[in-house]
C-alpha atoms as a PDB file:
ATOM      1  CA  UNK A   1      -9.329 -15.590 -10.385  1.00  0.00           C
ATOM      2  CA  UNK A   2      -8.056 -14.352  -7.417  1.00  0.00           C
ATOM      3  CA  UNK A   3      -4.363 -13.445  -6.660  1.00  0.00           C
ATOM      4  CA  UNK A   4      -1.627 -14.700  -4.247  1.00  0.00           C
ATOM      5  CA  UNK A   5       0.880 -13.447  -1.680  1.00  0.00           C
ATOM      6  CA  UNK A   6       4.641 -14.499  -3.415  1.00  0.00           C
ATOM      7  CA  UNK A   7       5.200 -15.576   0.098  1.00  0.00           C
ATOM      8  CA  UNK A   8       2.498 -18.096   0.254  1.00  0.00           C
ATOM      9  CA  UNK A   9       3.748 -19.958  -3.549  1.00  0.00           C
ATOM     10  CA  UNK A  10       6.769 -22.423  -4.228  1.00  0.00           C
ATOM     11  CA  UNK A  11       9.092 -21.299  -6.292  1.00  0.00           C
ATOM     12  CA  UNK A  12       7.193 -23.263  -9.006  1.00  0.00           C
ATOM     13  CA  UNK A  13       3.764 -21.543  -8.723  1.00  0.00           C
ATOM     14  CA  UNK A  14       5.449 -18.460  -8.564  1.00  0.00           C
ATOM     15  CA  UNK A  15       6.881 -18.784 -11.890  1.00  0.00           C
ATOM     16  CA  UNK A  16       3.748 -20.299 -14.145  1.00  0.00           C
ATOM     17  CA  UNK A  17       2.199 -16.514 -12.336  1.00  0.00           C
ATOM     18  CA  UNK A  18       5.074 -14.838 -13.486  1.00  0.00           C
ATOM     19  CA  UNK A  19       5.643 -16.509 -16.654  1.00  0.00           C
ATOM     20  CA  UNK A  20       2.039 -15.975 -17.456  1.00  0.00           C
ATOM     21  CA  UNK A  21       2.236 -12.192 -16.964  1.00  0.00           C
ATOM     22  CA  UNK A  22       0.940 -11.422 -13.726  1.00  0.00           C
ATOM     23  CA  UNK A  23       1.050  -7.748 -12.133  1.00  0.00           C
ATOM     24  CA  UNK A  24       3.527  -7.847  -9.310  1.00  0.00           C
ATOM     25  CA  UNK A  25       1.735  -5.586  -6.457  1.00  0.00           C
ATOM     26  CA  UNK A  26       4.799  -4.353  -4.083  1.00  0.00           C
ATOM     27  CA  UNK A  27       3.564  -3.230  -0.532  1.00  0.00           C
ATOM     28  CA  UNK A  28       5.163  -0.755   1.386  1.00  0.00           C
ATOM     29  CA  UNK A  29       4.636  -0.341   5.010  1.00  0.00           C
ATOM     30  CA  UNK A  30       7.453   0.326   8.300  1.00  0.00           C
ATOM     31  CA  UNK A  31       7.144  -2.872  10.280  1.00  0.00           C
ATOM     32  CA  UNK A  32       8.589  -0.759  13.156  1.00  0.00           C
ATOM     33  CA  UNK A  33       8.077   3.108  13.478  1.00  0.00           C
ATOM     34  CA  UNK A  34       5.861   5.128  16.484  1.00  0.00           C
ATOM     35  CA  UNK A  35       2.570   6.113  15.951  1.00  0.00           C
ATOM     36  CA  UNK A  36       1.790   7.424  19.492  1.00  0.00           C
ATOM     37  CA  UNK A  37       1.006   5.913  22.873  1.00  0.00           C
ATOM     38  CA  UNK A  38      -2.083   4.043  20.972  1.00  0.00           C
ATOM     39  CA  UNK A  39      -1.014   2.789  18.159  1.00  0.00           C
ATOM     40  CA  UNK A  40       1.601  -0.189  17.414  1.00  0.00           C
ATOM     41  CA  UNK A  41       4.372   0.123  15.629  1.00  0.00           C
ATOM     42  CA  UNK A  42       3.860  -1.882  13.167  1.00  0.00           C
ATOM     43  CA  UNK A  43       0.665   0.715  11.992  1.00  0.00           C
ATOM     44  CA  UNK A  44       1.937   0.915   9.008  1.00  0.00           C
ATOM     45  CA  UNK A  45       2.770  -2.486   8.151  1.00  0.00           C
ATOM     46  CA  UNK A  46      -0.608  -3.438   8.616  1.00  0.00           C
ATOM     47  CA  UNK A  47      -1.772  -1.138   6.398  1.00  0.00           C
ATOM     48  CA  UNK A  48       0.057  -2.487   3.406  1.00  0.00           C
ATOM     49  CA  UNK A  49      -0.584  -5.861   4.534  1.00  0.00           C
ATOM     50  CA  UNK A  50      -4.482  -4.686   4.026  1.00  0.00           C
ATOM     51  CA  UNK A  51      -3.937  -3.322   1.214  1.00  0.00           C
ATOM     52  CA  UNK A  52      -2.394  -6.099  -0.265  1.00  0.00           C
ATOM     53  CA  UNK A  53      -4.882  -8.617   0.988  1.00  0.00           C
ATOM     54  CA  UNK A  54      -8.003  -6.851  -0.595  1.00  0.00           C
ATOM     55  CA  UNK A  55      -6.098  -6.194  -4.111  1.00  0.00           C
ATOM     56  CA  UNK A  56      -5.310  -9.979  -4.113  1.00  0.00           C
ATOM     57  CA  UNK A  57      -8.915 -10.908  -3.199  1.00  0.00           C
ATOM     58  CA  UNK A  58      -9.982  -9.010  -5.939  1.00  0.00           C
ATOM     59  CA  UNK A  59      -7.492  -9.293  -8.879  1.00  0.00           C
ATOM     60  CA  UNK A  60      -5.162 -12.146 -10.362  1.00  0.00           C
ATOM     61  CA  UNK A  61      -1.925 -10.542  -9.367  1.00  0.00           C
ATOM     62  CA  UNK A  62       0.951 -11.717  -7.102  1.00  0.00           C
ATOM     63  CA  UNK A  63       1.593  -9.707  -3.967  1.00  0.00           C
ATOM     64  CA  UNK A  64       5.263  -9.339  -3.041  1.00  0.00           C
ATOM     65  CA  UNK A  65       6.368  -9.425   0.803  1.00  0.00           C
ATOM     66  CA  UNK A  66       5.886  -6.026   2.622  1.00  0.00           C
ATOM     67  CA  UNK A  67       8.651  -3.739   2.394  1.00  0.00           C
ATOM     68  CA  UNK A  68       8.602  -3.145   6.046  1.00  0.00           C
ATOM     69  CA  UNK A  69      11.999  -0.636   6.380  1.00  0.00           C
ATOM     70  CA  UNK A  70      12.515   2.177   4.795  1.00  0.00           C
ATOM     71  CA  UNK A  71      13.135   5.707   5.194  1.00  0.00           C
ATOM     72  CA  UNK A  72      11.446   7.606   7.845  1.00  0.00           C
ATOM     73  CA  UNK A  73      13.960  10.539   9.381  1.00  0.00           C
ATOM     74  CA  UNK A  74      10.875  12.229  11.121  1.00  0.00           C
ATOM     75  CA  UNK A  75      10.687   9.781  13.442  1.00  0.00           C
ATOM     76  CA  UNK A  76      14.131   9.137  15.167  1.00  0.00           C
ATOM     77  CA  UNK A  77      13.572  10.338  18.531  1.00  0.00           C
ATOM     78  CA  UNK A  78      11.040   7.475  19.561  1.00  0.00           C
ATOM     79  CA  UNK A  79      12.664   3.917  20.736  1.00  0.00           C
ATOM     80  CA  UNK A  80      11.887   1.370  18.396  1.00  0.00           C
ATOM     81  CA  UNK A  81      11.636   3.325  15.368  1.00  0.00           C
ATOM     82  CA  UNK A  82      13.454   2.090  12.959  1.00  0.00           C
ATOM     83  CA  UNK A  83      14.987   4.111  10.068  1.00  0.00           C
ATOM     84  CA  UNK A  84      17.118   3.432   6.408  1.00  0.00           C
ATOM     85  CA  UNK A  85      19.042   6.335   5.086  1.00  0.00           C
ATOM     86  CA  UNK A  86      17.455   7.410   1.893  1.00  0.00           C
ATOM     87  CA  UNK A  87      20.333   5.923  -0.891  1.00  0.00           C
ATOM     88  CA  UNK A  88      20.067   2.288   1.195  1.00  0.00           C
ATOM     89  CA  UNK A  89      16.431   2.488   0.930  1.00  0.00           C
ATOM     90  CA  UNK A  90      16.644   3.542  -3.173  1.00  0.00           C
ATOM     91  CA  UNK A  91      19.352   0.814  -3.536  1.00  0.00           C
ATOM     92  CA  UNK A  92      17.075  -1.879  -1.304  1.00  0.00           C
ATOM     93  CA  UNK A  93      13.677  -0.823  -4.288  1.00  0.00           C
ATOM     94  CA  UNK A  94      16.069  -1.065  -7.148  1.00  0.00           C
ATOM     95  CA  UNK A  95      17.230  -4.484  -6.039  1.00  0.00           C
ATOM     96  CA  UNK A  96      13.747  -5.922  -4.913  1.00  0.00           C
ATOM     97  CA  UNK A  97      12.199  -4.482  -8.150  1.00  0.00           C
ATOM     98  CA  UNK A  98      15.028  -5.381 -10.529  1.00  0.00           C
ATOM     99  CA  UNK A  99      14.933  -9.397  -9.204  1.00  0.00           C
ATOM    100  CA  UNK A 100      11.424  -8.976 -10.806  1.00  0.00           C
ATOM    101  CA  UNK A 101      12.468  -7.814 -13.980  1.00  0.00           C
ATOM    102  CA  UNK A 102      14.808 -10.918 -13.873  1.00  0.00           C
ATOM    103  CA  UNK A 103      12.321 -12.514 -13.665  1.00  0.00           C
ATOM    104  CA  UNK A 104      10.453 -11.547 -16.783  1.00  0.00           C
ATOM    105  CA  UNK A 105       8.318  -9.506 -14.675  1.00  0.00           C
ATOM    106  CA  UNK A 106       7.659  -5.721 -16.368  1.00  0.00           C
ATOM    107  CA  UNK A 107       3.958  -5.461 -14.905  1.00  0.00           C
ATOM    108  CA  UNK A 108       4.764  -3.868 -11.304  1.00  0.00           C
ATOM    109  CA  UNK A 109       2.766  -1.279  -9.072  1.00  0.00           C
ATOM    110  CA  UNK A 110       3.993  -0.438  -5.501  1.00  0.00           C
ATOM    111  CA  UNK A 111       1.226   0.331  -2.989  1.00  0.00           C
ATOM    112  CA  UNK A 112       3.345   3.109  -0.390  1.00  0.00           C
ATOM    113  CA  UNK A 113       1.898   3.469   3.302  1.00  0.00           C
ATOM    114  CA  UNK A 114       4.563   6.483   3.909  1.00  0.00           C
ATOM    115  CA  UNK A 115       4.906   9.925   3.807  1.00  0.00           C
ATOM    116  CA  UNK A 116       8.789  10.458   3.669  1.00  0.00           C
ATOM    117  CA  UNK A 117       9.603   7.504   1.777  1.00  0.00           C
ATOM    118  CA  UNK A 118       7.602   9.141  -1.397  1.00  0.00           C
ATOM    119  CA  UNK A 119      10.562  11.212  -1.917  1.00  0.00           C
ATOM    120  CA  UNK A 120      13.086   7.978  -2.380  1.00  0.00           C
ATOM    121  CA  UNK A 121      10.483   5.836  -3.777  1.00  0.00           C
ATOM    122  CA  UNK A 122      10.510   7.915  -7.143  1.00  0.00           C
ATOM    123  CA  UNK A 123      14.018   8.338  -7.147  1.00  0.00           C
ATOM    124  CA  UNK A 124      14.162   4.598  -7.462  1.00  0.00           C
ATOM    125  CA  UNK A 125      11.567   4.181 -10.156  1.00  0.00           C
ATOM    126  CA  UNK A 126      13.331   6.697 -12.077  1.00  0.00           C
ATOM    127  CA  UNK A 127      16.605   5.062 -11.949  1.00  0.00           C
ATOM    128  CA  UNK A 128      14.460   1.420 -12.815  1.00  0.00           C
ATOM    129  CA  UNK A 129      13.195   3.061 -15.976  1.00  0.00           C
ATOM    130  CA  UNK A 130      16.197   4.259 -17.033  1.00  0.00           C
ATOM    131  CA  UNK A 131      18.456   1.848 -16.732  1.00  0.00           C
ATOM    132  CA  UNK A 132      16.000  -1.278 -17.073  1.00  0.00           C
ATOM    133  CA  UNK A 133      13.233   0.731 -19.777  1.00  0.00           C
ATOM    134  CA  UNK A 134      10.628  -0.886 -17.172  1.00  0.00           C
ATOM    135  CA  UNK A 135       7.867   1.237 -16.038  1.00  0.00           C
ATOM    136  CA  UNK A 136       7.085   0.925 -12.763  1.00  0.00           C
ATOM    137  CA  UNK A 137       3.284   2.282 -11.643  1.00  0.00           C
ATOM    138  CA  UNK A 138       3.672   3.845  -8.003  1.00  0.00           C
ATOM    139  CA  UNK A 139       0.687   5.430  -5.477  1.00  0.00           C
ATOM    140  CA  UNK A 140       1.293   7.219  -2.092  1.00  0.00           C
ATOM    141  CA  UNK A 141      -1.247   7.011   0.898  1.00  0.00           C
ATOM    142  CA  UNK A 142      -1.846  10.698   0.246  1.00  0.00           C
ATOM    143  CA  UNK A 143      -3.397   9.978  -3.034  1.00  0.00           C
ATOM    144  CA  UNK A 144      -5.914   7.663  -1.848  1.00  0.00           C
ATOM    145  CA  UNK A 145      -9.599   8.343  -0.190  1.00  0.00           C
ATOM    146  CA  UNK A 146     -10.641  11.384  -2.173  1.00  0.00           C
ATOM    147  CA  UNK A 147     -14.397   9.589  -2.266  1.00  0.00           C
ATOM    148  CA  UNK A 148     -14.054   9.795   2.004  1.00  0.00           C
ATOM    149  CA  UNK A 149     -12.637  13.716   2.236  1.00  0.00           C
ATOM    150  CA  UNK A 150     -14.498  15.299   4.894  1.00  0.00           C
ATOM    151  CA  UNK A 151     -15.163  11.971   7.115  1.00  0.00           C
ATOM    152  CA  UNK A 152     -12.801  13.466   9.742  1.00  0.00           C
ATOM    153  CA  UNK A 153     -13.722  15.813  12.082  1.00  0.00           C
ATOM    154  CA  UNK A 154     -10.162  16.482  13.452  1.00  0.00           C
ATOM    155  CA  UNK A 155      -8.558  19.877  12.600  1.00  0.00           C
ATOM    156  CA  UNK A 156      -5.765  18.556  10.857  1.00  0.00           C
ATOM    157  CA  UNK A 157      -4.187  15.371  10.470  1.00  0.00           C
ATOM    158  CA  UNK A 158      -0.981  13.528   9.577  1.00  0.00           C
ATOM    159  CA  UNK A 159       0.354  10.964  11.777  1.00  0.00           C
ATOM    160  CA  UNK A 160      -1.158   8.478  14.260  1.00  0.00           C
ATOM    161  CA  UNK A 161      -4.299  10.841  13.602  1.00  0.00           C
ATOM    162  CA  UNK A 162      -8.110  10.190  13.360  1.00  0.00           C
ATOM    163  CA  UNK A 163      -7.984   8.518   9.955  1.00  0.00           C
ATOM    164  CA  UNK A 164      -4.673   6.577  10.382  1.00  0.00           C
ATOM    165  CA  UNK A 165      -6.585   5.016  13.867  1.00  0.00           C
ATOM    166  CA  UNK A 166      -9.727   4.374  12.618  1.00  0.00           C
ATOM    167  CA  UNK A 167      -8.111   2.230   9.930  1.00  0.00           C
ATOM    168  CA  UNK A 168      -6.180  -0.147  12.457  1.00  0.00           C
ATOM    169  CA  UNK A 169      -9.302  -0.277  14.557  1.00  0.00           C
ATOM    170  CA  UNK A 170     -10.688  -1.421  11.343  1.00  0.00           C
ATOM    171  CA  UNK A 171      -7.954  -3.883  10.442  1.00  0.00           C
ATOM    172  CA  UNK A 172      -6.794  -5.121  13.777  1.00  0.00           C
ATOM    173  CA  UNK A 173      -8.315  -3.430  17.077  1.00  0.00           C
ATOM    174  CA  UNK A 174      -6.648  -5.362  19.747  1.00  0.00           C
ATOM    175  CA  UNK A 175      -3.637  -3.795  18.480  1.00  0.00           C
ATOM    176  CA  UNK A 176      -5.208  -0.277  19.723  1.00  0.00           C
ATOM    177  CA  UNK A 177      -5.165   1.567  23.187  1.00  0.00           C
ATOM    178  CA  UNK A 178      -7.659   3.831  22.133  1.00  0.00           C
ATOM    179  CA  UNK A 179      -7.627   4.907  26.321  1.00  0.00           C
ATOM    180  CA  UNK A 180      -4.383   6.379  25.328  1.00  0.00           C
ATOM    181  CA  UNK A 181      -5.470   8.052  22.384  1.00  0.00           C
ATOM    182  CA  UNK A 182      -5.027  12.192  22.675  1.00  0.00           C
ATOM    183  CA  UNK A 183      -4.895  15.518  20.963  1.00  0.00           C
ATOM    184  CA  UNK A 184      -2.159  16.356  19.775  1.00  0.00           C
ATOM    185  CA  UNK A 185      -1.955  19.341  16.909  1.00  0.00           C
ATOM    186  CA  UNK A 186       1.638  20.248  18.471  1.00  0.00           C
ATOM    187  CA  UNK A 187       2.438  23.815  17.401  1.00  0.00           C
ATOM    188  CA  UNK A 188       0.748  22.844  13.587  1.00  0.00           C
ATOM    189  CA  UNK A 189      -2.276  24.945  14.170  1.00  0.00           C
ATOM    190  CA  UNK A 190      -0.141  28.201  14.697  1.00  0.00           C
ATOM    191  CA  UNK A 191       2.274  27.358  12.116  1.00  0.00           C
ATOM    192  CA  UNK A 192       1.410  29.780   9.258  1.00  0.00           C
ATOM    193  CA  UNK A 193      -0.151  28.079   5.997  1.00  0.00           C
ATOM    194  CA  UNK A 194       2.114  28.185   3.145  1.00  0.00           C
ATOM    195  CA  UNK A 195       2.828  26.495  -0.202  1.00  0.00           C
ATOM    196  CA  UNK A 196       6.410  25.430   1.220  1.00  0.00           C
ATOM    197  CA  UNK A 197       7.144  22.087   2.590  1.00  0.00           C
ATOM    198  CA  UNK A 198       9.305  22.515   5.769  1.00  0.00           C
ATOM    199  CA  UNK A 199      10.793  19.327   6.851  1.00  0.00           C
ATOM    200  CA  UNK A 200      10.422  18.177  10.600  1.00  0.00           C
ATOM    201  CA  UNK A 201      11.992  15.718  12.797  1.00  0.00           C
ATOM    202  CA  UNK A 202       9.055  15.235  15.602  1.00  0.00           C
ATOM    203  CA  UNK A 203      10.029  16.302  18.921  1.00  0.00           C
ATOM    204  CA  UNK A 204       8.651  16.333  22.626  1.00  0.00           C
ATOM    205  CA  UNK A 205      10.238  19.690  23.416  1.00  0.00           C
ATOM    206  CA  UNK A 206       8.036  22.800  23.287  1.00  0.00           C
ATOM    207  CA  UNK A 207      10.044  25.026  21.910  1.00  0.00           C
ATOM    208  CA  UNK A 208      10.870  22.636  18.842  1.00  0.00           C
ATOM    209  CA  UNK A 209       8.557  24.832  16.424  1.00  0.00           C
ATOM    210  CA  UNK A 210       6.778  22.785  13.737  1.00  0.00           C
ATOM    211  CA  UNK A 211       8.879  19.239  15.476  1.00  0.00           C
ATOM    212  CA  UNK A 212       7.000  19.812  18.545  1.00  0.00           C
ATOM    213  CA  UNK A 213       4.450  16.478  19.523  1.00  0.00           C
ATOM    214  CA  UNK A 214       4.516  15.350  22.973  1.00  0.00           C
ATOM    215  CA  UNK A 215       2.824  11.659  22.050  1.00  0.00           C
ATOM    216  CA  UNK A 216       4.386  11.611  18.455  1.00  0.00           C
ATOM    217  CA  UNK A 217       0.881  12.004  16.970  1.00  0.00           C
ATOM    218  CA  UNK A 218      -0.120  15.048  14.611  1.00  0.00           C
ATOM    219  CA  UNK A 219      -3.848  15.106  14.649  1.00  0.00           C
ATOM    220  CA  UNK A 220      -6.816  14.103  17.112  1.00  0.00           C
ATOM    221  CA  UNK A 221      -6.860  10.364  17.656  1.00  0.00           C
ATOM    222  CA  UNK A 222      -9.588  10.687  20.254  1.00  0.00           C
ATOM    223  CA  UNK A 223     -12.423  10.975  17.306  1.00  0.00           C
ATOM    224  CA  UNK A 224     -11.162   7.378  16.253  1.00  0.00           C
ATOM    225  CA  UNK A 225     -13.276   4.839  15.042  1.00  0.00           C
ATOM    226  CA  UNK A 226     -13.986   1.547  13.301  1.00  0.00           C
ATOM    227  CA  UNK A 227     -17.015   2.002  11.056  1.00  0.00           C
ATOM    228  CA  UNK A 228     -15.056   5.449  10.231  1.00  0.00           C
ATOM    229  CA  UNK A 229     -11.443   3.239   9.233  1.00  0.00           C
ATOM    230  CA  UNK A 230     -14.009   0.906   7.417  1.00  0.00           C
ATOM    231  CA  UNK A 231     -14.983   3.620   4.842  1.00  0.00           C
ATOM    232  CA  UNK A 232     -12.028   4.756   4.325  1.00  0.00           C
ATOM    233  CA  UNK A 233     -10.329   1.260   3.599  1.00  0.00           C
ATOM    234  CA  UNK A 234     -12.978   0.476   1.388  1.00  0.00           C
ATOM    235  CA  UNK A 235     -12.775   3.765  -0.700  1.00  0.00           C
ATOM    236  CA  UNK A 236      -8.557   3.240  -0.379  1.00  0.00           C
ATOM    237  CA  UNK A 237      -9.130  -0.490  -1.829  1.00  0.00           C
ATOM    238  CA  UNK A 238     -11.429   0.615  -4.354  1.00  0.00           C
ATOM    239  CA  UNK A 239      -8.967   3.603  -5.811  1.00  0.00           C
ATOM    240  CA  UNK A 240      -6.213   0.883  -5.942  1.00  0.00           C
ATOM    241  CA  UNK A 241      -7.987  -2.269  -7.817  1.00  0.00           C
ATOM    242  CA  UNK A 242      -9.341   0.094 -10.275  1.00  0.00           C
ATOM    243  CA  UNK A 243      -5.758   1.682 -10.921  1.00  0.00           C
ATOM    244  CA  UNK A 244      -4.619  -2.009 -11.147  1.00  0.00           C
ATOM    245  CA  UNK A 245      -6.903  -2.234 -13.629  1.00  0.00           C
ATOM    246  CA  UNK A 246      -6.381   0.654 -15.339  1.00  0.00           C
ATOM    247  CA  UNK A 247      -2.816   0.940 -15.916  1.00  0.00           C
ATOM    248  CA  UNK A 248      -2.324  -3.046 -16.798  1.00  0.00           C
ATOM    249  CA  UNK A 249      -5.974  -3.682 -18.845  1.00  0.00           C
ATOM    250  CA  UNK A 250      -4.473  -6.523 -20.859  1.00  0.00           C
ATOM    251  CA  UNK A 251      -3.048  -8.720 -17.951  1.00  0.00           C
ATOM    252  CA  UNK A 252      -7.268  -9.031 -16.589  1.00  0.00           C
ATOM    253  CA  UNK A 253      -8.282  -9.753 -20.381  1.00  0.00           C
ATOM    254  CA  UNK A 254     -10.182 -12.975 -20.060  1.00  0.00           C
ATOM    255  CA  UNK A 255      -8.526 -15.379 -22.552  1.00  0.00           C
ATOM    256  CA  UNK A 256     -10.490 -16.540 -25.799  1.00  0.00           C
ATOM    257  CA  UNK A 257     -11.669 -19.959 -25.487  1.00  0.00           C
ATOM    258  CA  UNK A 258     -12.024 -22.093 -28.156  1.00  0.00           C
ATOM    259  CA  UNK A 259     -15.646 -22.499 -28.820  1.00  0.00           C
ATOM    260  CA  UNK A 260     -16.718 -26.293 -28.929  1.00  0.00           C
ATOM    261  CA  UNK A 261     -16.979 -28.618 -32.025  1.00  0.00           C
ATOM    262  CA  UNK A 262     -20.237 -30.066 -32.939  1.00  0.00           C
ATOM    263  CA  UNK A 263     -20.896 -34.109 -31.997  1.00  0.00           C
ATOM    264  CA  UNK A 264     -20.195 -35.933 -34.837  1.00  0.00           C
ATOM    265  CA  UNK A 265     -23.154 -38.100 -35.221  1.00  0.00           C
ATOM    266  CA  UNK A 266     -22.584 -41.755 -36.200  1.00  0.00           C
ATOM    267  CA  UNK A 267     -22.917 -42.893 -39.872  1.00  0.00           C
ATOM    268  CA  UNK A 268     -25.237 -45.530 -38.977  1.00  0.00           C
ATOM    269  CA  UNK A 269     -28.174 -43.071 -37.028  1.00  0.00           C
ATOM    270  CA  UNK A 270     -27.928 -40.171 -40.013  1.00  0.00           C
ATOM    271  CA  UNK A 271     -28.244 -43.661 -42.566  1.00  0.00           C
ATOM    272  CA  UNK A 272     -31.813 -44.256 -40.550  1.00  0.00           C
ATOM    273  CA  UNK A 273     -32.743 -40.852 -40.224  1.00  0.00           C
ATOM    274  CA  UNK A 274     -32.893 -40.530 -44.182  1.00  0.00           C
ATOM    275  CA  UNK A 275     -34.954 -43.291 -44.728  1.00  0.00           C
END
């Protein structure tokens, strides 16, 4: 049976899915944050909307609405970017996952498109489990595609790069200027290698240091392409329906069926069949 997108039920079919234990699959994906001169900003949003799509083809689960703000602080300096300070983007997960519980809901995995929201995202599962004993199952977009490492041929990557375009020229190509795709490795490839994570705030000035990205990309978006986004959405889809899977086994058991009573054959032909 395939799932549904909570947006698309009444209130009605929503609860005989919820009722009847149903995984609740949470999306995660800024409706509104710059990926470069190419890309829209509403990359990541389709992302998640992807992602949610193919898990729904493929499992009975319900599919929340995108969570389409969130926190993304590295990304301030570009118009349009929109941006939640991390405790209104814990509080906004705790409410959103704690109407579910509510709701008799205590199967929930969220699908994350982001980088910086990883940080907040487990802060709010945390609080969920302790203060509702709910578990809920989280992935980031850096866990995914291990089956597609070494498909890139960009130097490094990170934002609005090779793999991020590939995937919306995949998904949605119209959306992409892939004219006004460039290099752009800012000052990463002289930044020394180190087990450390640095925080950064991207920044067209040169002599921002590790901030530094004239087109708000990190990576080469130039080496784009579709059949490359394909293969790595399929690999992406595959790693999450088999989580699904794994992590809620008993809500995909197929239910026992009674098995069918014999005809009852009339008195009269088992009387002529003994003569």
């Amino acid at each position: 049976m395939k799932g549904a997108w909570l947006e698309d039920l009444t209130w009605v079919e929503a609860g005989e899915r919820l009722e009847a234990g149903w995984p609740v699959i949470i999306p995660i994906g800024a409706r509104a944050k710059e990926h470069g001169h190419h890309l829209p900003l509403k990359t990541d949003y389709l992302t998640a909307r992807e992602f949610g799509q193919r898990i729904a083809e493929a499992l009975p689960v319900v599919v929340a609405p995108v969570v389409d703000f969130g926190y993304y602080p590295a990304f301030v300096n570009y118009p349009g970017s929109q941006h939640l300070r991390a405790d209104t983007f814990i509080n906004v997960l705790k409410d959103l996952i704690g109407n579910f519980i509510d709701h008799g809901v205590t199967r929930i995995a969220v699908v994350n498109t982001g980088v910086s929201t990883e940080a907040p995202l487990r802060i709010a599962v945390r609080d969920i489990y302790e203060e509702r004993k709910v578990r809920v199952a989280t992935t980031d977009i850096r866990m995914l595609g291990s089956a597609i490492k070494g498909l890139m041929k960009q130097k490094l990557g990170g934002h609005g790069d090779e793999q991020e375009t590939s995937m919306i020229l995949a998904i949605e190509p119209r959306s992409v200027k892939m004219k006004l795709a460039k290099t752009d490795y800012g000052h990463a490839l002289s930044e020394p290698k180190t087990v450390f994570y640095i925080p950064t705030v991207f920044d067209g000035d040169r002599n921002s240091g590790p901030d530094y990205s004239i087109t708000g990309v990190r990576g080469d978006a130039s080496l784009a392409t579709p059949e490359k986004g394909r293969k790595v959405l399929d690999a992406m889809a595959t790693e999450l329906i088999d989580g699904i899977k794994a992590i809620f086994p008993e809500a995909f058991v197929p239910k026992a069926t009674k098995p069918k009573a014999a005809p009852r054959r009339k008195r009269g032909t088992e009387a002529k069949r003994r003569r």
